[in-house]
C-alpha atoms as a PDB file:
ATOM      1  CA  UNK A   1      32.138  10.214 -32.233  1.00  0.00           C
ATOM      2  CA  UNK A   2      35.201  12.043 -30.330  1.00  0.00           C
ATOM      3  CA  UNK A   3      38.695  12.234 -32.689  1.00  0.00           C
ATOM      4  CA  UNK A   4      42.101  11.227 -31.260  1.00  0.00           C
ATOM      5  CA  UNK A   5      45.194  11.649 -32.152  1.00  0.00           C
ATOM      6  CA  UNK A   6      47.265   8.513 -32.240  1.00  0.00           C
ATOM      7  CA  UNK A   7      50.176   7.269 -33.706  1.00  0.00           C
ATOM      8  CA  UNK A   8      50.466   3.907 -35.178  1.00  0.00           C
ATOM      9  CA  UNK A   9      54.395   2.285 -35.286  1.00  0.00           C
ATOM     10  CA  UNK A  10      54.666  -0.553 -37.702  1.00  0.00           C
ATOM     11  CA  UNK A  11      57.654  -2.800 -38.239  1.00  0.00           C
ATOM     12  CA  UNK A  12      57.347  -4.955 -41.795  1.00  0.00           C
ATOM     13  CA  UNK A  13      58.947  -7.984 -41.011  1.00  0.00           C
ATOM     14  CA  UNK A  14      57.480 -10.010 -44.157  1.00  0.00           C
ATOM     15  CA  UNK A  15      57.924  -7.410 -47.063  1.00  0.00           C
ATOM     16  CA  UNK A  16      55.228  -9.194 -49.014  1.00  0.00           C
ATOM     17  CA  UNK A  17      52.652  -7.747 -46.858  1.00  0.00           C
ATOM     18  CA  UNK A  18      53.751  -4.198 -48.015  1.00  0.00           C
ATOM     19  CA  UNK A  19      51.210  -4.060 -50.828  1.00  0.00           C
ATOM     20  CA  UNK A  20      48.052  -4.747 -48.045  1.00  0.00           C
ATOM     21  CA  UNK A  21      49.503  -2.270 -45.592  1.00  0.00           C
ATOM     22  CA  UNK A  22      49.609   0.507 -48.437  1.00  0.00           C
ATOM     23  CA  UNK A  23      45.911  -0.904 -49.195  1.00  0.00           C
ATOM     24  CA  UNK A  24      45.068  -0.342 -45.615  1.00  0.00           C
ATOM     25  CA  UNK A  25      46.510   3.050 -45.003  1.00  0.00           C
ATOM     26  CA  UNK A  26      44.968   4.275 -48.397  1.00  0.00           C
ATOM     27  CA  UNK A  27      41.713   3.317 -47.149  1.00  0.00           C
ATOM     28  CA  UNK A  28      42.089   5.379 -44.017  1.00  0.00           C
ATOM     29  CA  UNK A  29      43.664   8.360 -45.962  1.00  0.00           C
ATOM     30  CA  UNK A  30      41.262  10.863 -44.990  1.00  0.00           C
ATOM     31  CA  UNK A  31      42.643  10.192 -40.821  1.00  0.00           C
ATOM     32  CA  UNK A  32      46.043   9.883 -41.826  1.00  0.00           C
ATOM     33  CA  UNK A  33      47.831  13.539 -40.730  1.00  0.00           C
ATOM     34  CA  UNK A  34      51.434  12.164 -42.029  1.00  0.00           C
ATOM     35  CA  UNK A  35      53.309   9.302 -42.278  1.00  0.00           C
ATOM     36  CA  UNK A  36      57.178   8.472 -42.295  1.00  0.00           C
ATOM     37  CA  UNK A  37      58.773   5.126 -43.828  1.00  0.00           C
ATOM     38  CA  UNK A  38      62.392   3.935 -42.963  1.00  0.00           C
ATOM     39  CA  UNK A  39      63.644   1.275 -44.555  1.00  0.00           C
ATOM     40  CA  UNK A  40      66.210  -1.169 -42.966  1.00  0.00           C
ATOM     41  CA  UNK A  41      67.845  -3.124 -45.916  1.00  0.00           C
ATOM     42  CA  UNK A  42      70.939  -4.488 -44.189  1.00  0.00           C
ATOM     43  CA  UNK A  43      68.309  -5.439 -41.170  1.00  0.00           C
ATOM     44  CA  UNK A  44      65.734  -6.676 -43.892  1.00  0.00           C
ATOM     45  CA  UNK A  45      63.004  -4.703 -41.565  1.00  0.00           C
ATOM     46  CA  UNK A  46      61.161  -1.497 -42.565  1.00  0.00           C
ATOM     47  CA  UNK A  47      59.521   0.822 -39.659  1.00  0.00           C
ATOM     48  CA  UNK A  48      57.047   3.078 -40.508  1.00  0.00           C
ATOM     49  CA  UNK A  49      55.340   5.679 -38.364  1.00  0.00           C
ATOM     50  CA  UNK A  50      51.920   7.033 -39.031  1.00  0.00           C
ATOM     51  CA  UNK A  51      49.696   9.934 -37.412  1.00  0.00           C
ATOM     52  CA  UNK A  52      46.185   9.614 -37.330  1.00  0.00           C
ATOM     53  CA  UNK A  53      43.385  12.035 -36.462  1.00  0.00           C
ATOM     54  CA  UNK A  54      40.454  10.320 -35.975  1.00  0.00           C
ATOM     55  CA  UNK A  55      37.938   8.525 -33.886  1.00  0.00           C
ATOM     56  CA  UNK A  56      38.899   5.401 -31.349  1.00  0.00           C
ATOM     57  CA  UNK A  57      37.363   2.478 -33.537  1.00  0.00           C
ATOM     58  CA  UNK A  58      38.877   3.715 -36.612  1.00  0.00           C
ATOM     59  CA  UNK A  59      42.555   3.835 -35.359  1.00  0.00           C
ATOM     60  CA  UNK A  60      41.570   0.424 -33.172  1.00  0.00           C
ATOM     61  CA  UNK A  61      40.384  -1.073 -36.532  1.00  0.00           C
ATOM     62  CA  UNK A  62      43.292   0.115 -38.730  1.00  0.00           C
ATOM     63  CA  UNK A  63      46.156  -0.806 -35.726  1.00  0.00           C
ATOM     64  CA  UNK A  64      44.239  -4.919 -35.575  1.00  0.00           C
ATOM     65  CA  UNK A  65      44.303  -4.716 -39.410  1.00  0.00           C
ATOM     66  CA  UNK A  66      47.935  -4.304 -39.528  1.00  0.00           C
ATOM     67  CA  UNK A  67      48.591  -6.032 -36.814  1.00  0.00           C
ATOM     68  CA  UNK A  68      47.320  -9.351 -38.144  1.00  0.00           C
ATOM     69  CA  UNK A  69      49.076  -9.147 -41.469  1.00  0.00           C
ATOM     70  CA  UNK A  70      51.981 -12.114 -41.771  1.00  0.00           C
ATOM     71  CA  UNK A  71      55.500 -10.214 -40.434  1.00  0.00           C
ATOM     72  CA  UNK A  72      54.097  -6.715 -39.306  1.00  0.00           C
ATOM     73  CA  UNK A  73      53.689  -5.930 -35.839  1.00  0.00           C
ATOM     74  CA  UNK A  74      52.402  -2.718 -34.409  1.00  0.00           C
ATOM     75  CA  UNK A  75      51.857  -0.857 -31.760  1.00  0.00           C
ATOM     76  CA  UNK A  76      49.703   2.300 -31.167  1.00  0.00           C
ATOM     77  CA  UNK A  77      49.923   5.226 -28.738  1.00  0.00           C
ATOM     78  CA  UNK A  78      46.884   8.069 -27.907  1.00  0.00           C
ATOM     79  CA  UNK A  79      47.142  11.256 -26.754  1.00  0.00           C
ATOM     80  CA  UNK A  80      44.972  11.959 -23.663  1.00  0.00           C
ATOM     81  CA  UNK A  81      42.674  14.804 -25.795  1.00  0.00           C
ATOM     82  CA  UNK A  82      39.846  14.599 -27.425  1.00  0.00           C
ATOM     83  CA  UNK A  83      38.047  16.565 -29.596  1.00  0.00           C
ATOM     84  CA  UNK A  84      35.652  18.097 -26.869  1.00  0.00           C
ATOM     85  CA  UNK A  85      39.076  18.979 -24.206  1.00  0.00           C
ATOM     86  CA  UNK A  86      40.564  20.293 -27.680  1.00  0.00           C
ATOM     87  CA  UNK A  87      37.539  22.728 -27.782  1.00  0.00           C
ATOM     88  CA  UNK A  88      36.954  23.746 -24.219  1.00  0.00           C
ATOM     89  CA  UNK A  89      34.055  21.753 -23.723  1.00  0.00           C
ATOM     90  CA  UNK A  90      34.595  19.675 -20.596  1.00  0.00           C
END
């Protein structure tokens, strides 16, 4: 299966779905190429950005995951190349 890079913006509405989105993102570790958290206390909203590497239904499943926890919403953006237009092979 072709990889993708994608990135995956989440903002945590509901703050008690924090502990399943850690859960979540831990058990996609090995796709995750970095991630960035910025809280928003005086907004009560957190945003947090994450970089995957890895193939379609993997960041599909991860982004619907998230997505369908209580207060997060999320929204996920692919680059155009794959692993075989990385390589050369067209």
């Amino acid at each position: 299966m072709e990889k993708r890079v994608a990135l995956i913006g989440i903002v945590v509405e509901n703050f008690e779905s924090t502990e399943r989105i850690n859960s979540l993102l831990h058990e996609y570790r090995e796709y995750v190429v970095g991630r960035m958290g910025i809280p928003r206390v005086k907004n009560d909203v957190a945003v947090i950005s994450i970089v995957l590497d890895a193939p379609g239904n993997a960041i599909n499943t991860l982004s619907g995951k998230l997505g369908m926890l209580p207060g997060v919403n999320t929204k996920t953006i692919y680059s155009n190349l794959t692993d075989s237009k990385k390589e050369g092979n067209t």
